[in-house]
Protein backbone atom coordinates (compact mmCIF):
# COMPACT_ATOMS: atom_id res chain seq x y z
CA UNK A 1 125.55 72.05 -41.47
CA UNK A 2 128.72 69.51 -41.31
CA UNK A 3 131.79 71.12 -42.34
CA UNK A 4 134.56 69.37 -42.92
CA UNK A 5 138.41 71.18 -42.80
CA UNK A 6 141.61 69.03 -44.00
CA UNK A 7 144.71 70.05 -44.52
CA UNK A 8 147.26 72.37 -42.81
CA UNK A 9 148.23 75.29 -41.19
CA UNK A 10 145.72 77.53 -43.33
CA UNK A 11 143.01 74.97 -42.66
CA UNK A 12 144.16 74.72 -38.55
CA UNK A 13 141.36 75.91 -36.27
CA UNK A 14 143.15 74.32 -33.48
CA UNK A 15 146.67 76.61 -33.82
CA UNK A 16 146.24 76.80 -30.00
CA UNK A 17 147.53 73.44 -29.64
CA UNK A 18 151.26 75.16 -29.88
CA UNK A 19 150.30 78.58 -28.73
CA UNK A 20 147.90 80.41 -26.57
CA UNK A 21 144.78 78.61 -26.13
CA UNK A 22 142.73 82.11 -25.46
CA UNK A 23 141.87 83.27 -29.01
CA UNK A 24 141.63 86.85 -29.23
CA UNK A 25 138.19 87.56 -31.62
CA UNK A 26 141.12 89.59 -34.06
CA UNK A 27 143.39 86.73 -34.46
CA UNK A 28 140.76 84.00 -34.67
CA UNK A 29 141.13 82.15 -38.52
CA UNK A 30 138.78 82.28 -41.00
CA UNK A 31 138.18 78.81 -40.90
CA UNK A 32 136.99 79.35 -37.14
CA UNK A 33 135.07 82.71 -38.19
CA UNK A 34 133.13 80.14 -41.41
CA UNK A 35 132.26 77.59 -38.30
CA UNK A 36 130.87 80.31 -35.95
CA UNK A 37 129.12 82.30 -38.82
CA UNK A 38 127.36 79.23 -40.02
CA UNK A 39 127.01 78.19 -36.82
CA UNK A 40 128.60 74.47 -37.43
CA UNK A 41 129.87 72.33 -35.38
CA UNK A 42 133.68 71.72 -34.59
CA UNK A 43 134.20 68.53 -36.60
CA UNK A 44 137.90 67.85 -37.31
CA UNK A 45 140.84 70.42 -38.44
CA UNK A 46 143.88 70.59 -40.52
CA UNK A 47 147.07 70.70 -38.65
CA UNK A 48 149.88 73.17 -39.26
CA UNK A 49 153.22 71.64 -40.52
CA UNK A 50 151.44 68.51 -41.75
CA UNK A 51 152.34 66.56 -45.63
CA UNK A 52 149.21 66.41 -48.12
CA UNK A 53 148.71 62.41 -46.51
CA UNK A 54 147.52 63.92 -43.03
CA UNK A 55 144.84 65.46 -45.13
CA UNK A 56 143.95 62.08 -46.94
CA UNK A 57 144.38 60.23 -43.57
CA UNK A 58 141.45 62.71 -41.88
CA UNK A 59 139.61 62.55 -44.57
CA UNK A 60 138.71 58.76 -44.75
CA UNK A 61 138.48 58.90 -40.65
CA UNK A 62 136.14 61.15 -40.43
CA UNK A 63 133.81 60.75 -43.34
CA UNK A 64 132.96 57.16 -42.14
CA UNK A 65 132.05 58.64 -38.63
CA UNK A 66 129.91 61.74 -40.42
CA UNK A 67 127.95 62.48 -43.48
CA UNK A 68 129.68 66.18 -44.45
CA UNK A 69 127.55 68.86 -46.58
CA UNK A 70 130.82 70.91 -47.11
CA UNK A 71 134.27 69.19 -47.10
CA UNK A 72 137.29 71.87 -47.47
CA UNK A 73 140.49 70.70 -48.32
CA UNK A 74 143.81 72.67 -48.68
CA UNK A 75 146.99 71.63 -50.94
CA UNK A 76 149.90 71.80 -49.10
CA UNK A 77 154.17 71.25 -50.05
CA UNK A 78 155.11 68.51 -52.10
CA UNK A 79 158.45 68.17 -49.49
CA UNK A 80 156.62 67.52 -46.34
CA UNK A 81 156.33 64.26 -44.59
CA UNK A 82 153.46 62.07 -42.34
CA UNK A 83 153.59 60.80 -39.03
CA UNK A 84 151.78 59.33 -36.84
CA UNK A 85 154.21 59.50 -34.20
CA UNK A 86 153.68 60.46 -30.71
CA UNK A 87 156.36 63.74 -31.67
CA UNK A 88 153.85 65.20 -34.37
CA UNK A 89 154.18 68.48 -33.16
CA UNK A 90 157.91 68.11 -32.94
CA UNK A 91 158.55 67.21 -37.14
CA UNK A 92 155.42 69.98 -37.94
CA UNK A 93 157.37 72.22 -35.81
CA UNK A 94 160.55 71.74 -37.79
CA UNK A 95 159.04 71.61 -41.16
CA UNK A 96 157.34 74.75 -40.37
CA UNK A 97 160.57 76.94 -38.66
CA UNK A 98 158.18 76.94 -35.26
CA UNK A 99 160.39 77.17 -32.23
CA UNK A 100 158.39 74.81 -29.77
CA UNK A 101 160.50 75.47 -26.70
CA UNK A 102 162.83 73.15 -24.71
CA UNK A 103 163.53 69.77 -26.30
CA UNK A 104 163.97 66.43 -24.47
CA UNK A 105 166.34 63.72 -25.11
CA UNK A 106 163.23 61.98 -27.44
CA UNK A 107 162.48 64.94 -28.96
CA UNK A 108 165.83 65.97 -30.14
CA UNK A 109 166.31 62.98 -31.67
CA UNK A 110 163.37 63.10 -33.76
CA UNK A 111 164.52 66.59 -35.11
CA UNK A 112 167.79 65.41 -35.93
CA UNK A 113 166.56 62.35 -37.82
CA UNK A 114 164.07 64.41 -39.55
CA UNK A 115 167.42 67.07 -40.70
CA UNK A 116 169.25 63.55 -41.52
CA UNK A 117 166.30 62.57 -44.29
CA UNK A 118 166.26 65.80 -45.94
CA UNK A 119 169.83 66.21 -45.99
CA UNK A 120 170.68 62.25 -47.18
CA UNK A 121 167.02 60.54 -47.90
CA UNK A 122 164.75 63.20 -49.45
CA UNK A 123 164.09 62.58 -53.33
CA UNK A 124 162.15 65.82 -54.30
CA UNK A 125 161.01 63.86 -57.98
CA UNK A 126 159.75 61.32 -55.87
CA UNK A 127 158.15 63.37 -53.20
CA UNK A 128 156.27 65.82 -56.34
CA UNK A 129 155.00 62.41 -58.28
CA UNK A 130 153.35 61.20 -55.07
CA UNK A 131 151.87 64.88 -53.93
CA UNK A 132 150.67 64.68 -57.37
CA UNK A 133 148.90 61.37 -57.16
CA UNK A 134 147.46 62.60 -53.50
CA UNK A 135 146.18 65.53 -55.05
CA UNK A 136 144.28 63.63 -57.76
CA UNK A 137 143.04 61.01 -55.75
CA UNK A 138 141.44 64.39 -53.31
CA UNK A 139 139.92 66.06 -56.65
CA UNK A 140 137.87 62.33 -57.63
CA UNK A 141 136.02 62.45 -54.27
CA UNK A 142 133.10 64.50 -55.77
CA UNK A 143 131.97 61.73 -57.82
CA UNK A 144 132.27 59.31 -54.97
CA UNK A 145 130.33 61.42 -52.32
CA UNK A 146 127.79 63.28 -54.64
CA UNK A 147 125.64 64.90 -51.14
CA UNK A 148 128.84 66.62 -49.94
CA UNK A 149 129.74 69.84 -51.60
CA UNK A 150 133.75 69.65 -52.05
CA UNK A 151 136.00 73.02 -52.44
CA UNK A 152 139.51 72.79 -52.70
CA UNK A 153 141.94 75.57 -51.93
CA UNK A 154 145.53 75.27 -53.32
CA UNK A 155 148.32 76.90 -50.84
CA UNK A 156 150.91 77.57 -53.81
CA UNK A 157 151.40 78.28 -57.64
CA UNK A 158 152.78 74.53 -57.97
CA UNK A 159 149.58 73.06 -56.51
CA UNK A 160 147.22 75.82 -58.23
CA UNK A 161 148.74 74.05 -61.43
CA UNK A 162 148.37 70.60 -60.52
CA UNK A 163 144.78 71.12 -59.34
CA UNK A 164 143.82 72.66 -62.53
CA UNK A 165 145.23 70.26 -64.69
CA UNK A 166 142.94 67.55 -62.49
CA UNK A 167 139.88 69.01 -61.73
CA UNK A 168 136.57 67.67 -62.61
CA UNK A 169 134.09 68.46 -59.93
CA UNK A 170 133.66 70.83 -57.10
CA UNK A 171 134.94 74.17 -56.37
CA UNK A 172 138.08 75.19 -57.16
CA UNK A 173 139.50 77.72 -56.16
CA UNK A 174 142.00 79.64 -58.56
CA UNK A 175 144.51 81.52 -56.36
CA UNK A 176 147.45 80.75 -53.90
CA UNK A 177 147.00 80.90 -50.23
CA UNK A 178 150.46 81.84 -50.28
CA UNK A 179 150.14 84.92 -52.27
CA UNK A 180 148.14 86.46 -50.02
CA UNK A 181 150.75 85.56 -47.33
CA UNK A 182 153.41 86.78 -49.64
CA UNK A 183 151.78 90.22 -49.73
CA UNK A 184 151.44 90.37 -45.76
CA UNK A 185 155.06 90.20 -46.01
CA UNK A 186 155.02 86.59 -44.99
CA UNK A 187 157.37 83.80 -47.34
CA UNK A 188 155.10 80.44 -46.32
CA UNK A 189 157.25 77.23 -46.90
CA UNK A 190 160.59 79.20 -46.78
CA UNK A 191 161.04 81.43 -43.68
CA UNK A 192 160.24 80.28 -40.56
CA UNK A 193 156.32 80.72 -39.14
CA UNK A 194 155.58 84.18 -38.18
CA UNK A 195 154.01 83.40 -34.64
CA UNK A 196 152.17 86.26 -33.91
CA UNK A 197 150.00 85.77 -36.96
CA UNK A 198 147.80 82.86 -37.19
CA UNK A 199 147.63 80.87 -40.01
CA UNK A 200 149.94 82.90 -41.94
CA UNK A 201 147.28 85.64 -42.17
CA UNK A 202 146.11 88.81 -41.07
CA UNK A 203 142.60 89.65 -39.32
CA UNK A 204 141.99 91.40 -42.40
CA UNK A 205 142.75 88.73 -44.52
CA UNK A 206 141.45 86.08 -42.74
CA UNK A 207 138.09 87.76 -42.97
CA UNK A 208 138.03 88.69 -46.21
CA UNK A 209 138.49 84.82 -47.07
CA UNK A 210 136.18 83.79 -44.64
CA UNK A 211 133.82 86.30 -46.22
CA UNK A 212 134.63 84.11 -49.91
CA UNK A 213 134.02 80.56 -48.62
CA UNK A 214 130.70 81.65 -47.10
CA UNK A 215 129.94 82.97 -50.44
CA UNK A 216 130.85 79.95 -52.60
CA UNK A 217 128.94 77.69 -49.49
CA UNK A 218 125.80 79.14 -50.10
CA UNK A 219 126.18 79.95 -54.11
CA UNK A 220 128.67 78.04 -56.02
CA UNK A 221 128.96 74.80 -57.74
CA UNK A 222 131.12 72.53 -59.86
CA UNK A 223 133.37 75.50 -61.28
CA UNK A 224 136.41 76.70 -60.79
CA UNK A 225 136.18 80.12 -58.86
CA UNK A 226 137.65 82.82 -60.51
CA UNK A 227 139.88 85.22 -57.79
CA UNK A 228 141.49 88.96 -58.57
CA UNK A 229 143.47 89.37 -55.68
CA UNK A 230 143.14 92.92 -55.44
CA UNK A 231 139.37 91.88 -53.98
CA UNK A 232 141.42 91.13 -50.77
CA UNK A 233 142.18 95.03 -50.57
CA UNK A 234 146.07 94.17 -49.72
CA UNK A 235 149.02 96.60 -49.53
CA UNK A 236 149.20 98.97 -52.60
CA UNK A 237 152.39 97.86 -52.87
CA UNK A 238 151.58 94.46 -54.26
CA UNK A 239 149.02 96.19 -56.76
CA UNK A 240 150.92 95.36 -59.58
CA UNK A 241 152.31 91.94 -58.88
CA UNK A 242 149.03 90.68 -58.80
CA UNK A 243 147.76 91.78 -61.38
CA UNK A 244 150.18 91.41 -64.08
């Protein structure tokens, strides 16, 4: 089976690339976990830090090298930004709060040009019609690539909505990766990246989604997935924000 991951940080089976390439069995993301269960092949990733383009930009790379059965995508932040640049790590670092170490001369200078755009550049209308548009144009490749089962998980609220308000075909998935993040007691998008948790998860979260994916793999089709979050068996303290 050819599985397809695009997006970001809760899509990145390759987290290693800015931390320790040993992956403990307990941190390992359930993205990883879905590959090995299935017993897939490593295909292509999403990348931490990365705008909603990088996913786009994968996405029509890869699927003229492979026919894909399952393609996942994740909806990232409206206010992030693409690059092709040889500093990627550098502006994903910086967009994410990741301390990446010592800087060089280069690689300062790309962080301070990137703190120059959002401080003088950055249009947020702008930025939230094109993630928009991005977004749409992900949710019409069902009808274009009717052998490859598509699933789409949204990261917040404000891309929960917009996927909703396009979807057609597929699986959908309707929750927030960053709720589940928020209950952990991580803020995705606003404080910086916790780094001893990967992909803004816990093991126990990270398997329990696995756990859904596999499910909606092997069962689902053209809907949009219904989620209570208390299924993820989170802190009792979040018991009632979820389920207001």
């Amino acid at each position: 089976m050819n599985i397809g991951l695009f997006g970001d940080s809760y899509i990145d089976t390759v987290w290693h690339r800015h931390q320790n390439p040993t992956i403990p069995p307990g941190r390992k993301m359930w993205a990883q976990r879905l590959l090995e269960e299935l017993n897939a092949p490593y295909i292509c990733s999403g990348l931490g830090g990365t705008s909603q383009y990088y996913a786009i930009a994968e996405w029509k790379k890869y699927s003229a090298l492979v026919n894909f059965d399952v393609a996942i995508f994740t909806f990232t932040w409206p206010h992030r930004i693409y690059t092709t640049n040889i500093n990627e790590q550098v502006v994903t670092a910086r967009i994410e709060g990741r301390d990446i170490g010592q800087l060089v001369n280069n690689e300062k200078e790309i962080q301070n040009a990137l703190d120059l755009y959002y401080q003088h550049l950055y249009n947020k209308e702008e930025r939230d019609f094109e993630f928009e548009l991005m977004v749409k144009w992900i949710l019409e490749l069902p009808s274009q690539f009717p052998d490859t089962k598509f699933i789409f998980l949204p990261n917040t609220v404000h891309s929960q909505e917009i996927a909703k308000k396009y979807f057609t075909q597929g699986i959908l998935v309707d929750f927030a990766f960053e709720q589940l993040s928020l209950a952990e007691g991580e803020r995705v998008g606003v404080a910086p990246y916790i780094m001893d948790r990967t992909g803004h998860l816990s093991d126990h979260a990270h398997e329990k989604v696995k756990n859904m994916i596999k499910h909606i793999i092997l069962n689902e089709k053209d809907t949009i997935y219904q989620i209570d979050y208390s299924t993820f068996e989170l802190s009792e303290i979040y018991k009632d924000y979820y389920n207001d």
